[in-house]
C-alpha atoms as a PDB file:
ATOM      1  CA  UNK A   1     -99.626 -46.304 -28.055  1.00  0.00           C
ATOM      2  CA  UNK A   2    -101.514 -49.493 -29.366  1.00  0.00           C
ATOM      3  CA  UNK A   3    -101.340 -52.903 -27.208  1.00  0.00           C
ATOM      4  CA  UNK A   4     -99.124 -55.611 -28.237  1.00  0.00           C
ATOM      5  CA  UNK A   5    -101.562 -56.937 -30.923  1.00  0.00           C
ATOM      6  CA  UNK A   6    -102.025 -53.369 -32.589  1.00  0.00           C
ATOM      7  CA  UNK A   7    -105.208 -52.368 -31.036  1.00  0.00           C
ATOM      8  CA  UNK A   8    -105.811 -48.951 -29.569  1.00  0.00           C
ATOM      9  CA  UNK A   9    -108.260 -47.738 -26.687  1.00  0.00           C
ATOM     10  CA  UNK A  10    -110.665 -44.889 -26.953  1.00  0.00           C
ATOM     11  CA  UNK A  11    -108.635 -42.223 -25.612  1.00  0.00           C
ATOM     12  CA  UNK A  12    -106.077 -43.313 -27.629  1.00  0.00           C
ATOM     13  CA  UNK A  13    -108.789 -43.007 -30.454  1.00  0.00           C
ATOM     14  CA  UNK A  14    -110.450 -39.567 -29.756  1.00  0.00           C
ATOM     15  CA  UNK A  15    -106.699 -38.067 -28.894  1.00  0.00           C
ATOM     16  CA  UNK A  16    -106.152 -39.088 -32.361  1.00  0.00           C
ATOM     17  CA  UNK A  17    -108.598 -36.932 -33.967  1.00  0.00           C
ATOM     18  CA  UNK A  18    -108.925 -39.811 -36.523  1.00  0.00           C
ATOM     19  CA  UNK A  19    -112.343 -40.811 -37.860  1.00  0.00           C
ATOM     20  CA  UNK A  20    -113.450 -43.833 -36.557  1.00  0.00           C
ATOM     21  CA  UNK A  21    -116.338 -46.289 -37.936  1.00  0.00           C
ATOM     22  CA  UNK A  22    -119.019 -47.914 -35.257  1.00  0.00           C
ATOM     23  CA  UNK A  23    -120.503 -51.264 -36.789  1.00  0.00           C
ATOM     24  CA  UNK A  24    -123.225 -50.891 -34.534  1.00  0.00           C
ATOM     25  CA  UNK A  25    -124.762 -47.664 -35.694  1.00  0.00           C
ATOM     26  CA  UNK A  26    -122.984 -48.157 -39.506  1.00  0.00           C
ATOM     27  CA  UNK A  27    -122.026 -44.735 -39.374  1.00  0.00           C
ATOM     28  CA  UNK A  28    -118.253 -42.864 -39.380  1.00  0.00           C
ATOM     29  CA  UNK A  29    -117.914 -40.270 -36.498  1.00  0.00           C
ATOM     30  CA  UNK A  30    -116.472 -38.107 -38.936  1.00  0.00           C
ATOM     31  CA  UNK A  31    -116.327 -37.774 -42.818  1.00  0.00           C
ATOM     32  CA  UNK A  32    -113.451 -35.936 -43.720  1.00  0.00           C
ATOM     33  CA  UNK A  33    -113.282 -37.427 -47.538  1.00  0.00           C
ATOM     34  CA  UNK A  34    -115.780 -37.508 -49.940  1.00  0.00           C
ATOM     35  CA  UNK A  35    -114.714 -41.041 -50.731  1.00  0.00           C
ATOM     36  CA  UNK A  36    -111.921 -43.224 -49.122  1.00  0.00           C
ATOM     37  CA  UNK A  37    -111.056 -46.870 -48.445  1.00  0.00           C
ATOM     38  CA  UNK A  38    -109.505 -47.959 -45.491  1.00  0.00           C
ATOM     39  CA  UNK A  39    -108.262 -51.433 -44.609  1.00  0.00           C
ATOM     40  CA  UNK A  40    -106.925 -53.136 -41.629  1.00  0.00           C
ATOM     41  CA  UNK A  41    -103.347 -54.464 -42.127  1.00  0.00           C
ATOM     42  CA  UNK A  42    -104.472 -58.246 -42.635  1.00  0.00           C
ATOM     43  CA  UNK A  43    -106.556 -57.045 -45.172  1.00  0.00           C
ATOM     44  CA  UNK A  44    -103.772 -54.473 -46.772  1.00  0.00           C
ATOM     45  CA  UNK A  45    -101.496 -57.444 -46.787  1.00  0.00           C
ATOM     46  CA  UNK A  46    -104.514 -59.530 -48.799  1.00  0.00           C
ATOM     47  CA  UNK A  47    -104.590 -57.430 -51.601  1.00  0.00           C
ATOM     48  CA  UNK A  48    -100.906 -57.209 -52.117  1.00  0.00           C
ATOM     49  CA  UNK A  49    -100.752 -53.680 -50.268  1.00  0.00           C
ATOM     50  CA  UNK A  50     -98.642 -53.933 -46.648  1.00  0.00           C
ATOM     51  CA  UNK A  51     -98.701 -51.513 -44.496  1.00  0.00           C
ATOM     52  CA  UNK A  52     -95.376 -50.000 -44.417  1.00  0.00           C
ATOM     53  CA  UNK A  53     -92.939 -49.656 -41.281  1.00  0.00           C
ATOM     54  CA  UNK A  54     -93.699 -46.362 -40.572  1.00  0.00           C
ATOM     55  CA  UNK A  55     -97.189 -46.189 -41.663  1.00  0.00           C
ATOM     56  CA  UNK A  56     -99.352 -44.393 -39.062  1.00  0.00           C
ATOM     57  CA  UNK A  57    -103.462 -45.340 -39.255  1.00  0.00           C
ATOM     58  CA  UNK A  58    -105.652 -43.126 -41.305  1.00  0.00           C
ATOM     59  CA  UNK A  59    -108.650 -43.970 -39.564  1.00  0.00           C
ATOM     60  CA  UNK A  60    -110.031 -46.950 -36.629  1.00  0.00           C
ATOM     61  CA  UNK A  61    -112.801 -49.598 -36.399  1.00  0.00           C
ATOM     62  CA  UNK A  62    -114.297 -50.037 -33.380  1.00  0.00           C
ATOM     63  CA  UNK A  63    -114.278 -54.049 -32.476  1.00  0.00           C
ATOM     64  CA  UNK A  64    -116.564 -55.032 -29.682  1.00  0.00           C
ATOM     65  CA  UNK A  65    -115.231 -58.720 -30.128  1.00  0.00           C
ATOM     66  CA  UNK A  66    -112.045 -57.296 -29.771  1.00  0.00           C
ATOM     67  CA  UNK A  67    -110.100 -58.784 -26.731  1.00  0.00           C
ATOM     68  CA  UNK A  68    -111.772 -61.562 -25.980  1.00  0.00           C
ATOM     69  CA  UNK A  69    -111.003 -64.293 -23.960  1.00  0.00           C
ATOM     70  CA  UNK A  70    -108.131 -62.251 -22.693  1.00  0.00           C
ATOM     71  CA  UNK A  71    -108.634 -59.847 -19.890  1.00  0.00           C
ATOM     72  CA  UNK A  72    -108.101 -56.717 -21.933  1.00  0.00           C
ATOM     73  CA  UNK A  73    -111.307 -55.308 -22.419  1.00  0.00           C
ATOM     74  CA  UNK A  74    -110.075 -51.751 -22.951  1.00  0.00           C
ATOM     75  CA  UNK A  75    -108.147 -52.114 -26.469  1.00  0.00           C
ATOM     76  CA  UNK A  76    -110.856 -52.344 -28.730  1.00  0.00           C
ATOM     77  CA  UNK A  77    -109.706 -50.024 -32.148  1.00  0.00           C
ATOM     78  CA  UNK A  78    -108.455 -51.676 -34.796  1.00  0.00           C
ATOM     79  CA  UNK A  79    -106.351 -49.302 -36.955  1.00  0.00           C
ATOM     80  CA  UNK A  80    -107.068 -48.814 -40.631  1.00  0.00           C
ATOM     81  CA  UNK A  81    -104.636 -47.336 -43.264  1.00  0.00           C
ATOM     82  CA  UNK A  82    -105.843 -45.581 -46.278  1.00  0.00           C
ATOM     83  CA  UNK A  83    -105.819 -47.522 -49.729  1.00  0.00           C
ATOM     84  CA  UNK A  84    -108.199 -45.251 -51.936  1.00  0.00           C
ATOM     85  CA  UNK A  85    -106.402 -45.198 -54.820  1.00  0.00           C
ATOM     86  CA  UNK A  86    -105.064 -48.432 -54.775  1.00  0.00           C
ATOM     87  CA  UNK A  87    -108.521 -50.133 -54.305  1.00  0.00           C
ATOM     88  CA  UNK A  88    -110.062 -48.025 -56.760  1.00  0.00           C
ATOM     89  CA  UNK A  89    -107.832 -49.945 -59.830  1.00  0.00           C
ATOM     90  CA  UNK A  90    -108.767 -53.052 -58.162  1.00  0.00           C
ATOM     91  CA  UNK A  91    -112.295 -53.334 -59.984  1.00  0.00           C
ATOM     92  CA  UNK A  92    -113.528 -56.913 -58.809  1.00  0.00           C
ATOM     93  CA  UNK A  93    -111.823 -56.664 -54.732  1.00  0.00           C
ATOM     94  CA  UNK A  94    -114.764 -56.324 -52.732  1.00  0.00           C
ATOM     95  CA  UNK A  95    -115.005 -54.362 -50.037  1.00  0.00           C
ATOM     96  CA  UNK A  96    -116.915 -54.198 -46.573  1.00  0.00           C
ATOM     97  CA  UNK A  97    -119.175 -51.652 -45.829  1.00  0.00           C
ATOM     98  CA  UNK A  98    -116.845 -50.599 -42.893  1.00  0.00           C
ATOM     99  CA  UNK A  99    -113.810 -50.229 -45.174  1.00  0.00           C
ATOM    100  CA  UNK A 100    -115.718 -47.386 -47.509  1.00  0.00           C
ATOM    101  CA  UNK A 101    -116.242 -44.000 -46.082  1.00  0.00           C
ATOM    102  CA  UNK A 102    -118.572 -41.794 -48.724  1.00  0.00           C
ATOM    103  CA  UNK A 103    -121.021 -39.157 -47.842  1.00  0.00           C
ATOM    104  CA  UNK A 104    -124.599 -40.738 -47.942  1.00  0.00           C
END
């Protein structure tokens, strides 16, 4: 169950069996896709693509930043939701390196 600002914790995370991406190592812990975008809901809602009501995450970022300046140091996922195909007619959006899981 995420926090009141959306963020999970890591058990939340690994319970999930979700892939999730570490900025610090640039790496997925998993790569179940050949190719997939996933984008945090500020960033869904950016491109015209909400995340819808009942939308579960696809996928998590781990934020190290995440929580700070309040005492909750333990909610530090952010959840991602899947926009492959949407982002893929989108030819000039540009992307993060976080947001695109592909085998290397």
């Amino acid at each position: 169950m995420p926090n009141a600002t959306g963020r999970y914790c890591k058990s939340e995370v690994a319970a999930s069996g979700l892939p999730y991406y570490i900025p610090r190592s640039k790496r997925w812990t998993s790569q179940p896709y050949a190719h997939a975008v996933f984008l945090t809901a500020n960033r869904c809602k950016m491109f015209g693509l909400p995340v819808r009501d009942n939308e579960s995450p696809s996928a998590f970022l781990f934020s190290a930043s995440a929580g700070y300046g309040t005492d909750d140091n333990k909610h530090r996922y952010l959840p991602l939701y899947e926009r492959t195909q949407e982002m893929l007619k989108m030819r000039d959006a540009r992307l993060y390196p976080h947001e695109i899981m592909k085998y290397s």
